[in-house]
C-alpha atoms as a PDB file:
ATOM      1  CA  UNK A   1     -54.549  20.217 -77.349  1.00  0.00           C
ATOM      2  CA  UNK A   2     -53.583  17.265 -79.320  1.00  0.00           C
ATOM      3  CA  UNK A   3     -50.739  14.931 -77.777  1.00  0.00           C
ATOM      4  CA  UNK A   4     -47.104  15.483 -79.878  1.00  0.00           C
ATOM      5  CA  UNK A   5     -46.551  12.203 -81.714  1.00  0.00           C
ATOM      6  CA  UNK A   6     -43.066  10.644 -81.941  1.00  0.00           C
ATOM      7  CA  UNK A   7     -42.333  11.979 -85.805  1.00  0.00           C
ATOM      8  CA  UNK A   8     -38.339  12.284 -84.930  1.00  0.00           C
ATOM      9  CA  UNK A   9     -38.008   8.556 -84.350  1.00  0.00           C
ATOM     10  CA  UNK A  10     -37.830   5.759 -86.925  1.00  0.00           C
ATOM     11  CA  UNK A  11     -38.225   2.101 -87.166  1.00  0.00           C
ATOM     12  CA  UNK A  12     -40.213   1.918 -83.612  1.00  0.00           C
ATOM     13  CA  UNK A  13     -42.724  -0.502 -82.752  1.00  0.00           C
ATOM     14  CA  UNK A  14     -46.253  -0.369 -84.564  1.00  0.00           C
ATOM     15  CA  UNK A  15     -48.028  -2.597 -82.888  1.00  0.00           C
ATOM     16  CA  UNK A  16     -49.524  -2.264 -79.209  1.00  0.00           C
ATOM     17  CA  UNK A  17     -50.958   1.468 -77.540  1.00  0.00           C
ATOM     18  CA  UNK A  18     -49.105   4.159 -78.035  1.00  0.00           C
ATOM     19  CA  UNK A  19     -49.216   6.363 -74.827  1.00  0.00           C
ATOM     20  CA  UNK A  20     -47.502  10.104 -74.435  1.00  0.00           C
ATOM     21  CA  UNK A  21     -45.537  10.220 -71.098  1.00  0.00           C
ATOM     22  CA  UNK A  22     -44.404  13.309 -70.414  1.00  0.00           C
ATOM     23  CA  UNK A  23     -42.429  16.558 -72.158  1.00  0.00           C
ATOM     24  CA  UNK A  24     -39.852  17.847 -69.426  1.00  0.00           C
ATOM     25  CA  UNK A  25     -36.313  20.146 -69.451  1.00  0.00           C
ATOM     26  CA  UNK A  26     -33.806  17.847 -68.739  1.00  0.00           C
ATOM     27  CA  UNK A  27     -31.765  18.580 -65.910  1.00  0.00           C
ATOM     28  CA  UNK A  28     -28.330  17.717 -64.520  1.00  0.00           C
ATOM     29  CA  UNK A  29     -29.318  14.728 -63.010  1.00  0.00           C
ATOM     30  CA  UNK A  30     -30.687  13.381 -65.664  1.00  0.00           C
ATOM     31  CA  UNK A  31     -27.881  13.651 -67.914  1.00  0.00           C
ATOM     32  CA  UNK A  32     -25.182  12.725 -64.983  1.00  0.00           C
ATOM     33  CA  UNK A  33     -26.782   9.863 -62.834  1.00  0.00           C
ATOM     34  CA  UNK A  34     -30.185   8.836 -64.819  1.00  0.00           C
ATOM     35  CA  UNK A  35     -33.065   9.655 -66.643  1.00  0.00           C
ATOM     36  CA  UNK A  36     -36.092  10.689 -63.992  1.00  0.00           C
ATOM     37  CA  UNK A  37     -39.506   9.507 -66.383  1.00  0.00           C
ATOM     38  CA  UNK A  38     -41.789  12.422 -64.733  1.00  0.00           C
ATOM     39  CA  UNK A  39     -45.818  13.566 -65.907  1.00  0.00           C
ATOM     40  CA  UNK A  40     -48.369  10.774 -65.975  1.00  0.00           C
ATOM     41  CA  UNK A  41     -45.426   7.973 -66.300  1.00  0.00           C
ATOM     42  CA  UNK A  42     -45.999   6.931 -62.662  1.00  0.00           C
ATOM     43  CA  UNK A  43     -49.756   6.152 -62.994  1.00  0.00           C
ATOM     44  CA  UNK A  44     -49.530   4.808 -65.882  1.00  0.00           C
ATOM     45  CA  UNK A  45     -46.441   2.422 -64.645  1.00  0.00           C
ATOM     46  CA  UNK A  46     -48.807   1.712 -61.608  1.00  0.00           C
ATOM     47  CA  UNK A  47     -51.120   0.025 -63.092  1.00  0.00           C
ATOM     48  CA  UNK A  48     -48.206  -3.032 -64.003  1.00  0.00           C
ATOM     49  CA  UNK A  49     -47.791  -5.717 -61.676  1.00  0.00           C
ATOM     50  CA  UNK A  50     -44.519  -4.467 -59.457  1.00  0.00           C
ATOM     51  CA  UNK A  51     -42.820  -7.893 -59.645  1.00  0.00           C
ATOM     52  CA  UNK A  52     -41.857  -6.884 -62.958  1.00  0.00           C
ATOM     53  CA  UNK A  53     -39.799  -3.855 -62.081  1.00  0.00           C
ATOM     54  CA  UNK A  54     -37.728  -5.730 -58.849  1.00  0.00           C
ATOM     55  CA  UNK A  55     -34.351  -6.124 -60.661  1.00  0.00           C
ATOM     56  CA  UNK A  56     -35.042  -3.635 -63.085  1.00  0.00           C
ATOM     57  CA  UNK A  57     -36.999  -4.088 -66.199  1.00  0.00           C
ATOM     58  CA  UNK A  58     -35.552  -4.686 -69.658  1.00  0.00           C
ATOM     59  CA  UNK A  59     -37.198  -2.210 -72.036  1.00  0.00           C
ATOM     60  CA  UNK A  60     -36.122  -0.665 -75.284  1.00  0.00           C
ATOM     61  CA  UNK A  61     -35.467   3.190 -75.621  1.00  0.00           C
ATOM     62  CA  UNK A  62     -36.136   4.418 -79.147  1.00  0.00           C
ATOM     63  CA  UNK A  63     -34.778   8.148 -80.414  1.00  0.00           C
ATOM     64  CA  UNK A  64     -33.644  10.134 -83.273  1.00  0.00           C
ATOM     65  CA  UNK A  65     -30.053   9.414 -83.383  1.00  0.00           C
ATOM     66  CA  UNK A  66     -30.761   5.217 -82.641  1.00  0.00           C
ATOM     67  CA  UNK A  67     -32.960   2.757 -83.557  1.00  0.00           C
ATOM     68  CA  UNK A  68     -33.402   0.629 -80.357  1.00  0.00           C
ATOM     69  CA  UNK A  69     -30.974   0.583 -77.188  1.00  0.00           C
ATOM     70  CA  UNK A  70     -31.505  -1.707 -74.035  1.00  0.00           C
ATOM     71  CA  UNK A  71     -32.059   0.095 -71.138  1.00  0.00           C
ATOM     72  CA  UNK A  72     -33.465  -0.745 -67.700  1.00  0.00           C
ATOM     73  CA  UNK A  73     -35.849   0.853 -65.992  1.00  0.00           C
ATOM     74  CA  UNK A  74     -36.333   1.311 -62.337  1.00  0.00           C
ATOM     75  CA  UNK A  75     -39.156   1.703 -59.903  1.00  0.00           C
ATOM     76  CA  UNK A  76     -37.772   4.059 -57.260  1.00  0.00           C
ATOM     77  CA  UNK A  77     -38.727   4.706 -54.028  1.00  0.00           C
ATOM     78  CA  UNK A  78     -38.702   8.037 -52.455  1.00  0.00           C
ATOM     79  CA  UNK A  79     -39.926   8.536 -49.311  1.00  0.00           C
ATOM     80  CA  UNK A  80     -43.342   7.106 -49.294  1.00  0.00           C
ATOM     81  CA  UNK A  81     -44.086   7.710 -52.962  1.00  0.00           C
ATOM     82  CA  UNK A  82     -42.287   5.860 -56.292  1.00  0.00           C
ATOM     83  CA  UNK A  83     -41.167   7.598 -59.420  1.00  0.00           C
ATOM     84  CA  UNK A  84     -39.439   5.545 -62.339  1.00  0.00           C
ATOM     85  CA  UNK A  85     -36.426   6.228 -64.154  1.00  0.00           C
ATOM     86  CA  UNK A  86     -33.748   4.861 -66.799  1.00  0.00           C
ATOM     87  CA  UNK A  87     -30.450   3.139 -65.456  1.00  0.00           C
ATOM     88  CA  UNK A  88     -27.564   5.081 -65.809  1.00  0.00           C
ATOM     89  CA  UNK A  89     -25.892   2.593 -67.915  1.00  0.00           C
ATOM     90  CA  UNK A  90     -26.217   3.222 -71.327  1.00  0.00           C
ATOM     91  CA  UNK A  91     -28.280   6.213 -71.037  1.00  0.00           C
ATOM     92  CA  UNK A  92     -25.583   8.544 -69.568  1.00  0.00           C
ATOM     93  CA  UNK A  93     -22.219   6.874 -70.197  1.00  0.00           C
ATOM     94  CA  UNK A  94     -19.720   7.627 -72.407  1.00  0.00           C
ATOM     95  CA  UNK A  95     -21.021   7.428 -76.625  1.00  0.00           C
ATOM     96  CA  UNK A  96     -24.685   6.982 -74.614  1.00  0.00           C
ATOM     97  CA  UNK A  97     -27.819   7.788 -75.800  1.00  0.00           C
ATOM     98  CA  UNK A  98     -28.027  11.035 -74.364  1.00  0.00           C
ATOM     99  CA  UNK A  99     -24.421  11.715 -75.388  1.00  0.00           C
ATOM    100  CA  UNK A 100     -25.164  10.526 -79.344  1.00  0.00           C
ATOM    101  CA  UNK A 101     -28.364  12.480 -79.241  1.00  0.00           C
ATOM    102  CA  UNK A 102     -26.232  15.593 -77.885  1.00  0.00           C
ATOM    103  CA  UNK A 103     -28.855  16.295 -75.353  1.00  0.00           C
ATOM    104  CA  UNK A 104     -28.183  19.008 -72.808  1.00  0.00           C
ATOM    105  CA  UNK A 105     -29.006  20.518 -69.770  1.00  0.00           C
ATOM    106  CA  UNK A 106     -32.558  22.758 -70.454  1.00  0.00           C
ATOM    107  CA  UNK A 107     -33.040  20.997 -73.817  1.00  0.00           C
ATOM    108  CA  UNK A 108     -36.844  19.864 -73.474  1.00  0.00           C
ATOM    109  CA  UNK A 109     -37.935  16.307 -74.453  1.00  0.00           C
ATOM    110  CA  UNK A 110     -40.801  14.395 -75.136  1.00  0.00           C
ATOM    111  CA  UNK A 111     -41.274  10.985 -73.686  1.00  0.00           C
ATOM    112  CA  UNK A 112     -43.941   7.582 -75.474  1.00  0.00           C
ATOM    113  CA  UNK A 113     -44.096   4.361 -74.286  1.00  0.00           C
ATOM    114  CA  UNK A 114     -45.283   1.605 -76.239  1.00  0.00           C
ATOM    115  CA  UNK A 115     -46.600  -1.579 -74.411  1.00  0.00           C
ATOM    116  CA  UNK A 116     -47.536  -4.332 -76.531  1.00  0.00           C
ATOM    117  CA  UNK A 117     -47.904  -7.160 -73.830  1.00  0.00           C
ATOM    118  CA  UNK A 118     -47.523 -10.282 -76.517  1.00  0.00           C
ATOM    119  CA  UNK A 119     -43.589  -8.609 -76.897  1.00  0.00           C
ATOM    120  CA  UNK A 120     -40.855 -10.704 -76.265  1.00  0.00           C
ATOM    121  CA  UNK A 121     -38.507  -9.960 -73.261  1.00  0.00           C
ATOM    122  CA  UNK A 122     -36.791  -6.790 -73.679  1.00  0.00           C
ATOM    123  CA  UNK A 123     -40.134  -5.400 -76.051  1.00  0.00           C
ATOM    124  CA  UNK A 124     -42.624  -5.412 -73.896  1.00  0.00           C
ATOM    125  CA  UNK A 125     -42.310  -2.268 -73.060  1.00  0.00           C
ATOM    126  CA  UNK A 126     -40.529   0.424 -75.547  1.00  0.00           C
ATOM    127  CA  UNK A 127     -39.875   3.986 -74.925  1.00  0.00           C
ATOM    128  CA  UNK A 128     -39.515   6.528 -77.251  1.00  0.00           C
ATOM    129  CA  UNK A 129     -37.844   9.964 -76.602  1.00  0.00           C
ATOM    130  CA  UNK A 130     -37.009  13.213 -78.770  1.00  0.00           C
ATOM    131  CA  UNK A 131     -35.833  16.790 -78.524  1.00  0.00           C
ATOM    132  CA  UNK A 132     -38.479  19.256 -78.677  1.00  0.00           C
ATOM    133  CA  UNK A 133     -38.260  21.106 -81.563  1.00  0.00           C
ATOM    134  CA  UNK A 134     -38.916  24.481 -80.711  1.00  0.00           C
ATOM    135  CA  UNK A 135     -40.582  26.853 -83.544  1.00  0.00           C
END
């Protein structure tokens, strides 16, 4: 089976690899403290140098209802394994992205990343995430 491609999202970036993440139900956490980035995120996130994700890294989330938010993205640890996720800010609070792309609990999402290393701060990394639209 072919990967989805991001055909929800406009005006994202076009140059650099364009690599499916992950489709996942979105759960209370997610929409209440921050985004968990689950499915082959964390090996593919692995393979950048960790100094980059110390403070946080500066990335740009793409999705239907905006063209390009600032978000930061974290490189978590949990006990002796990391996962990555999307700061709270801007992602969850009030007129958010979640909130302007009326995502819900169960609603199922799919998850790009861009990575076009020549990017200037902030693009180096884009994300791109829509609603699953189910048939």
């Amino acid at each position: 089976m072919e990967d989805p491609q991001p055909n929800q999202i406009q005006n994202y970036p076009q140059i650099g690899e364009l690599k499916y993440l992950f489709r996942k139900k979105l759960t209370y956490g997610d929409l209440n403290h921050a985004l968990r980035l689950t499915g082959s995120t964390t090996n593919y996130f692995n393979e950048f140098p960790e100094s980059i994700f110390e403070d946080g890294l500066l990335v740009k989330l793409y999705t239907p209802a905006a063209d390009a938010d600032y978000v930061v993205m974290r490189r978590v640890r949990e006990k002796n394994k990391f996962y990555y996720r999307v700061a709270k800010q801007t992602w969850c609070e009030y007129n958010g992205i979640a909130q302007v792309n009326g995502f819900s609990i169960n609603d199922k999402i799919d998850c790009w990343c861009v990575y076009n290393p020549e990017g200037a701060k902030g693009e180096v990394i884009s994300l791109l995430i829509h609603r699953v639209q189910e048939n």
